[in-house]
PDB file of N, CA and C in Angstrom:
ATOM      1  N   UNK A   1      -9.248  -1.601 -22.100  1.00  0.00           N
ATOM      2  CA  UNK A   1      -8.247  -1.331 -21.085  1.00  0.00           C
ATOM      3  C   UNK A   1      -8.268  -2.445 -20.047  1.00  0.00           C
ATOM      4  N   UNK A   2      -6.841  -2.803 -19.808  1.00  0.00           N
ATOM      5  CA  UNK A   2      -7.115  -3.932 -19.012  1.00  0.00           C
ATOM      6  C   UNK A   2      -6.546  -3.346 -17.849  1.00  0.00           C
ATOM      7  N   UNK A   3      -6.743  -3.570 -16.313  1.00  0.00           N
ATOM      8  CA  UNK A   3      -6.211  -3.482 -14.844  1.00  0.00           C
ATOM      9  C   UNK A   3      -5.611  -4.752 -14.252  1.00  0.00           C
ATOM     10  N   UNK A   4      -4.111  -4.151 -13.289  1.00  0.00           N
ATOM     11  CA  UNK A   4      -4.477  -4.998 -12.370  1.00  0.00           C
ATOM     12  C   UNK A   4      -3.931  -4.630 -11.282  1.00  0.00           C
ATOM     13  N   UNK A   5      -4.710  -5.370 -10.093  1.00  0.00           N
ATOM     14  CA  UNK A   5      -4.770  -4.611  -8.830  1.00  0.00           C
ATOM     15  C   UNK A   5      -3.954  -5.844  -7.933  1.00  0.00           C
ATOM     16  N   UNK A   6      -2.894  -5.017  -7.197  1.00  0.00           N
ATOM     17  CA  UNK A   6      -1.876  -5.978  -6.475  1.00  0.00           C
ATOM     18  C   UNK A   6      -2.178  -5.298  -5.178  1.00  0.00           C
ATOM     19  N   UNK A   7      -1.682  -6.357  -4.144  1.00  0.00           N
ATOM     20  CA  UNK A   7      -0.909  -5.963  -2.891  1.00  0.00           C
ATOM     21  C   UNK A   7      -0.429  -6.062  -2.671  1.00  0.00           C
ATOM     22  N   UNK A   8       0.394  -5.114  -1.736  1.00  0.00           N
ATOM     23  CA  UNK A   8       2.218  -5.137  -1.455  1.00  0.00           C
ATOM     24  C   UNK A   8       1.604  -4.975   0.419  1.00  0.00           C
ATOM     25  N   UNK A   9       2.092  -5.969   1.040  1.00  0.00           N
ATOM     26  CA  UNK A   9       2.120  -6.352   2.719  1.00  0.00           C
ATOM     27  C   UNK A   9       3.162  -5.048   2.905  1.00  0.00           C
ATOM     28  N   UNK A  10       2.933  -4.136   4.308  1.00  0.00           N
ATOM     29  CA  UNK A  10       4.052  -2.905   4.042  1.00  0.00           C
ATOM     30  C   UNK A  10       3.943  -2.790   5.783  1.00  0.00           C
ATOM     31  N   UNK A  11       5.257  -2.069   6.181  1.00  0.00           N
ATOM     32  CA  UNK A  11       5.169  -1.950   8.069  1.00  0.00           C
ATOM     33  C   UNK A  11       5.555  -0.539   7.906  1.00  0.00           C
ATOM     34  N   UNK A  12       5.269   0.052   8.609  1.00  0.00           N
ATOM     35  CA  UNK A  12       5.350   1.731   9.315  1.00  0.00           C
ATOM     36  C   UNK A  12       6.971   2.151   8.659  1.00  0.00           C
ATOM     37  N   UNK A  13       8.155   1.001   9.320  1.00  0.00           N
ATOM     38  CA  UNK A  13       9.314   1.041   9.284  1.00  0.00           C
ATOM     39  C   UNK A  13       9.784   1.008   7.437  1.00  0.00           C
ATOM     40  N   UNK A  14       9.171   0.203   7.045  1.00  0.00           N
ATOM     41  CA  UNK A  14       9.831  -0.300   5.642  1.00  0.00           C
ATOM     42  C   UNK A  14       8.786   0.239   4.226  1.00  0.00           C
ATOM     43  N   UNK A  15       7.780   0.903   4.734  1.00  0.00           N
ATOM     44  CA  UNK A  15       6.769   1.762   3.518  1.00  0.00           C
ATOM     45  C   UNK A  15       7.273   2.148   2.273  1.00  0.00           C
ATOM     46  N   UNK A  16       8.140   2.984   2.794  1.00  0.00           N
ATOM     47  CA  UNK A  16       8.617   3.859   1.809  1.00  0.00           C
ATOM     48  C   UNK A  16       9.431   3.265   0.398  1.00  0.00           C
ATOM     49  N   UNK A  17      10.442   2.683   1.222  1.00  0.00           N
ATOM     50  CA  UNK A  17      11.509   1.803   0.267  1.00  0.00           C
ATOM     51  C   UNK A  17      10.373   0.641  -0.366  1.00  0.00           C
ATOM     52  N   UNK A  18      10.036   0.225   0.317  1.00  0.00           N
ATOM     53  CA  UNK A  18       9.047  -1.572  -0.263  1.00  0.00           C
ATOM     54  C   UNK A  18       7.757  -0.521  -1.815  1.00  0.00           C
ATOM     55  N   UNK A  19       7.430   0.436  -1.552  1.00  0.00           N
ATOM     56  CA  UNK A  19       6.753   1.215  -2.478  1.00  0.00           C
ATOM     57  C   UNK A  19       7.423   1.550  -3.609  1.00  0.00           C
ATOM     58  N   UNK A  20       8.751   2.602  -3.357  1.00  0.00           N
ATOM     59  CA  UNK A  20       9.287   2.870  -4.309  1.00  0.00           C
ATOM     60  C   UNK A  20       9.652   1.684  -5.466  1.00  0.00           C
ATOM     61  N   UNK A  21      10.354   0.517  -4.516  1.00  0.00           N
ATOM     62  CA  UNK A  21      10.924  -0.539  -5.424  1.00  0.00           C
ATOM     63  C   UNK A  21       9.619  -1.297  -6.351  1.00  0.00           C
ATOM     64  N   UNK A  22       8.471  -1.341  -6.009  1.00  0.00           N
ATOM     65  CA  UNK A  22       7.422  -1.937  -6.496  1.00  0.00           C
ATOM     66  C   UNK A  22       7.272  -1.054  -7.390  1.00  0.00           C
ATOM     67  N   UNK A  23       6.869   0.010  -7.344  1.00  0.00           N
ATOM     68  CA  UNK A  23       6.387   1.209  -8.153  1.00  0.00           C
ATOM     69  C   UNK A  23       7.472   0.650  -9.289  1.00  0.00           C
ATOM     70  N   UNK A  24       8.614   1.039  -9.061  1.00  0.00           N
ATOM     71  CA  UNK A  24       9.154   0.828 -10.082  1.00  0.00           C
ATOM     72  C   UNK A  24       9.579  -0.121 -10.807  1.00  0.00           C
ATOM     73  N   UNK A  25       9.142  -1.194 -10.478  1.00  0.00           N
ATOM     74  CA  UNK A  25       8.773  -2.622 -10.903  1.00  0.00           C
ATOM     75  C   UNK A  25       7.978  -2.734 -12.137  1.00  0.00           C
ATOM     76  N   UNK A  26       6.836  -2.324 -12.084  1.00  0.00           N
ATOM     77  CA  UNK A  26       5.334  -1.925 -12.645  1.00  0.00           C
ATOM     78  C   UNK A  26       6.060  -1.728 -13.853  1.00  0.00           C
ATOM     79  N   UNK A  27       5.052  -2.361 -15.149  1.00  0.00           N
ATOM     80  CA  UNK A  27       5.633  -2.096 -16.746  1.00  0.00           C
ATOM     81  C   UNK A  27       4.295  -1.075 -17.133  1.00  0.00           C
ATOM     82  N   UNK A  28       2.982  -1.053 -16.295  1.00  0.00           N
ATOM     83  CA  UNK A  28       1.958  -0.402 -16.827  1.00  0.00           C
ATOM     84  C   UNK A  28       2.500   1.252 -15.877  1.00  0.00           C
ATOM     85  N   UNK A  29       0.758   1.959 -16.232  1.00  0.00           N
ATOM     86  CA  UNK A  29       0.887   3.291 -15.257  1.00  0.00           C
ATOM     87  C   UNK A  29      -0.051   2.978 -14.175  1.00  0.00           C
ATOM     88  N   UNK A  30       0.593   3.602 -12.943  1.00  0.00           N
ATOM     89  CA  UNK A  30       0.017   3.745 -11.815  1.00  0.00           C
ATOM     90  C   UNK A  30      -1.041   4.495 -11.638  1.00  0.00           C
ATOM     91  N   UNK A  31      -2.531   3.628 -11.658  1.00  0.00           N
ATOM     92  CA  UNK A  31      -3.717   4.663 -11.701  1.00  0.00           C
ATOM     93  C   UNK A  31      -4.133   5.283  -9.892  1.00  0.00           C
ATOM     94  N   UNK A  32      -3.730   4.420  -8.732  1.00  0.00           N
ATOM     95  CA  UNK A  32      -4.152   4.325  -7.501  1.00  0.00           C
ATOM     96  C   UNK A  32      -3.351   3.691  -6.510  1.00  0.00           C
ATOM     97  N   UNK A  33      -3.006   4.199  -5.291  1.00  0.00           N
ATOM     98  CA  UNK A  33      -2.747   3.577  -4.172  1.00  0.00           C
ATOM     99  C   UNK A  33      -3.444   3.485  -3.212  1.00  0.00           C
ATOM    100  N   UNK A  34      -4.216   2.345  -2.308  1.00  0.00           N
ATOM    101  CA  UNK A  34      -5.493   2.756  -1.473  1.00  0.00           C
ATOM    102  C   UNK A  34      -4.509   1.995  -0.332  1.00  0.00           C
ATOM    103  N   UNK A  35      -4.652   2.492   1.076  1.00  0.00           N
ATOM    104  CA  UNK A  35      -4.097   2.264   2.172  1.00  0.00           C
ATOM    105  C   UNK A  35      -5.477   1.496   2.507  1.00  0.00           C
ATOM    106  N   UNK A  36      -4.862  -0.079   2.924  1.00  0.00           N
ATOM    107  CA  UNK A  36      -6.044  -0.574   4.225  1.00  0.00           C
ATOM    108  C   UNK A  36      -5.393   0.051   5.657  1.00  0.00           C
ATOM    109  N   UNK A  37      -6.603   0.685   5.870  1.00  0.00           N
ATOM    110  CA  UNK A  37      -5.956   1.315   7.491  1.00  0.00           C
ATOM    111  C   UNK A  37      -7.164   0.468   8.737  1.00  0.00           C
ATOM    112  N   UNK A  38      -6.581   0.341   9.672  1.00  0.00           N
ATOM    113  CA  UNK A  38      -6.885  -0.578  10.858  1.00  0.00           C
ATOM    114  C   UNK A  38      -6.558  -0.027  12.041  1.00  0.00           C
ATOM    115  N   UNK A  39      -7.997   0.411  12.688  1.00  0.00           N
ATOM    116  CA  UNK A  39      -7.780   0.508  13.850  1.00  0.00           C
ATOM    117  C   UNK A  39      -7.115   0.167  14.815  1.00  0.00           C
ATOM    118  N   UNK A  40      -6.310   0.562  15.693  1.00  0.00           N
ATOM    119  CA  UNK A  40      -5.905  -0.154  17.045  1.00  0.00           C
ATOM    120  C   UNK A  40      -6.238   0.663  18.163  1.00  0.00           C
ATOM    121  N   UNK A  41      -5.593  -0.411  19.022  1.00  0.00           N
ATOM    122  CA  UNK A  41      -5.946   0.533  20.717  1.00  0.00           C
ATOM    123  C   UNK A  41      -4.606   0.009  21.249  1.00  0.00           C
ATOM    124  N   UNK A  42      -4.189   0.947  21.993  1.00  0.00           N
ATOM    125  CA  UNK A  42      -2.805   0.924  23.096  1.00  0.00           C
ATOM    126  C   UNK A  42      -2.776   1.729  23.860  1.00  0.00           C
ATOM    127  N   UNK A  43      -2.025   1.631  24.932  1.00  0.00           N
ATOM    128  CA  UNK A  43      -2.310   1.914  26.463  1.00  0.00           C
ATOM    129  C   UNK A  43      -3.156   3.292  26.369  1.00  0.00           C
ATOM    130  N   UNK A  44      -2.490   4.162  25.745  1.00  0.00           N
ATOM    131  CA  UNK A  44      -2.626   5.631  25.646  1.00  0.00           C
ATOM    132  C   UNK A  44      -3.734   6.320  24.778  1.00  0.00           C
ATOM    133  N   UNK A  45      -4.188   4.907  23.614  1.00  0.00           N
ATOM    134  CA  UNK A  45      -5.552   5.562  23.855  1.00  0.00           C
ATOM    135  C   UNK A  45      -5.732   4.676  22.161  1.00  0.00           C
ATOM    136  N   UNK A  46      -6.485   5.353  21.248  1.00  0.00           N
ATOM    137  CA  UNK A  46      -6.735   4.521  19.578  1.00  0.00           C
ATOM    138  C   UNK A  46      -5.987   5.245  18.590  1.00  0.00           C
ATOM    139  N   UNK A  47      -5.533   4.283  17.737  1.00  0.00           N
ATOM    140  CA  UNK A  47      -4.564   4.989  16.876  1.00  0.00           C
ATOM    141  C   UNK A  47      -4.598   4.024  15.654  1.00  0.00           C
ATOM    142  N   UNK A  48      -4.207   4.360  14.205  1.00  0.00           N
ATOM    143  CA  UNK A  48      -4.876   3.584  12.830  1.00  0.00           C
ATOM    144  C   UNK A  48      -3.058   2.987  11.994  1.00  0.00           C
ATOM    145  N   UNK A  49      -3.456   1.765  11.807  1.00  0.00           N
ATOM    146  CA  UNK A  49      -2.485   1.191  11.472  1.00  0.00           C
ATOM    147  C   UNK A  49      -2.271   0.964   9.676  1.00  0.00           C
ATOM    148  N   UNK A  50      -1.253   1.074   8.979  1.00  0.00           N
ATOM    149  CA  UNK A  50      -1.852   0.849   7.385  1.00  0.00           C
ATOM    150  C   UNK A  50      -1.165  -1.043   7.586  1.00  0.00           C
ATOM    151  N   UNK A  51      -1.953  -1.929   7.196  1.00  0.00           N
ATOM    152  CA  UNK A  51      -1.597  -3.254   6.932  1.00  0.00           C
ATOM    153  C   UNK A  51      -0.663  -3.391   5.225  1.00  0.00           C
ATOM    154  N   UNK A  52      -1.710  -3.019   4.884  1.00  0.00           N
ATOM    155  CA  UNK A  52      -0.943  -3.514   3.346  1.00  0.00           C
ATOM    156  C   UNK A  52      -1.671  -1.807   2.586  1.00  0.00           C
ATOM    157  N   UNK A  53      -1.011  -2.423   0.981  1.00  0.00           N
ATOM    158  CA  UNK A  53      -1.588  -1.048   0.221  1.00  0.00           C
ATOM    159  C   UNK A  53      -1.676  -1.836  -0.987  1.00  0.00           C
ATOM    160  N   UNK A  54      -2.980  -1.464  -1.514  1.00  0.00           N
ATOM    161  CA  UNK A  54      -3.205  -1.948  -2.943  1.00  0.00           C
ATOM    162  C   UNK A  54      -3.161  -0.764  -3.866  1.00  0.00           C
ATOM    163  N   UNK A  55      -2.764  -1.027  -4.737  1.00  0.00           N
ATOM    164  CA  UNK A  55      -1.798  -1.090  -6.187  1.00  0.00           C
ATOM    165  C   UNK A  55      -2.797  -1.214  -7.575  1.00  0.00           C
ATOM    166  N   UNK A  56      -3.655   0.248  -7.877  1.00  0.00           N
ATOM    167  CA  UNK A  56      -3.986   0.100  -9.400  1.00  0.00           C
ATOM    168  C   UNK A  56      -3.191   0.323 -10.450  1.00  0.00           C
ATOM    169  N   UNK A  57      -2.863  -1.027 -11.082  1.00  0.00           N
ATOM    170  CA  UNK A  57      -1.759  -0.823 -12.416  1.00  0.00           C
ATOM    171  C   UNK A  57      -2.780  -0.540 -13.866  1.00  0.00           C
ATOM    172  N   UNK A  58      -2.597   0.451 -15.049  1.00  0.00           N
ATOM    173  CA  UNK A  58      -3.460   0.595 -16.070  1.00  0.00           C
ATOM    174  C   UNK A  58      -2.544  -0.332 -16.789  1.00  0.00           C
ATOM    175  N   UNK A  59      -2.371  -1.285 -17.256  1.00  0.00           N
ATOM    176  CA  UNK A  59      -2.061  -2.141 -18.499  1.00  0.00           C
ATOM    177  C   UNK A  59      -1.986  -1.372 -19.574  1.00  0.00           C
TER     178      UNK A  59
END
């Protein structure tokens, strides 16, 4: 079995759509989606940001 693991760069605003269209891009099956999530801080106090999301494809 071969893998492969992508990243798709993604913003709060554009997640959804930028996922779907990738997803359905993909010729293998989708084994995983892992969110990098990132702390922040703003005025009001700490709150977690997703940067990008990696992408397990099963070949």
């Amino acid at each position: 079995m071969k893998y492969n693991v992508h990243r798709l760069d993604v913003k709060a605003d554009n997640m959804q759509d930028r996922l779907e269209k990738f997803i359905n891009s993909l010729k293998g099956e989708v084994i995983s989606i892992i969110p990098n999530v990132k702390p922040t801080f703003m005025g009001m106090g700490g709150t977690a940001k997703v940067d990008y999301l990696l992408i397990v494809e099963k070949l």
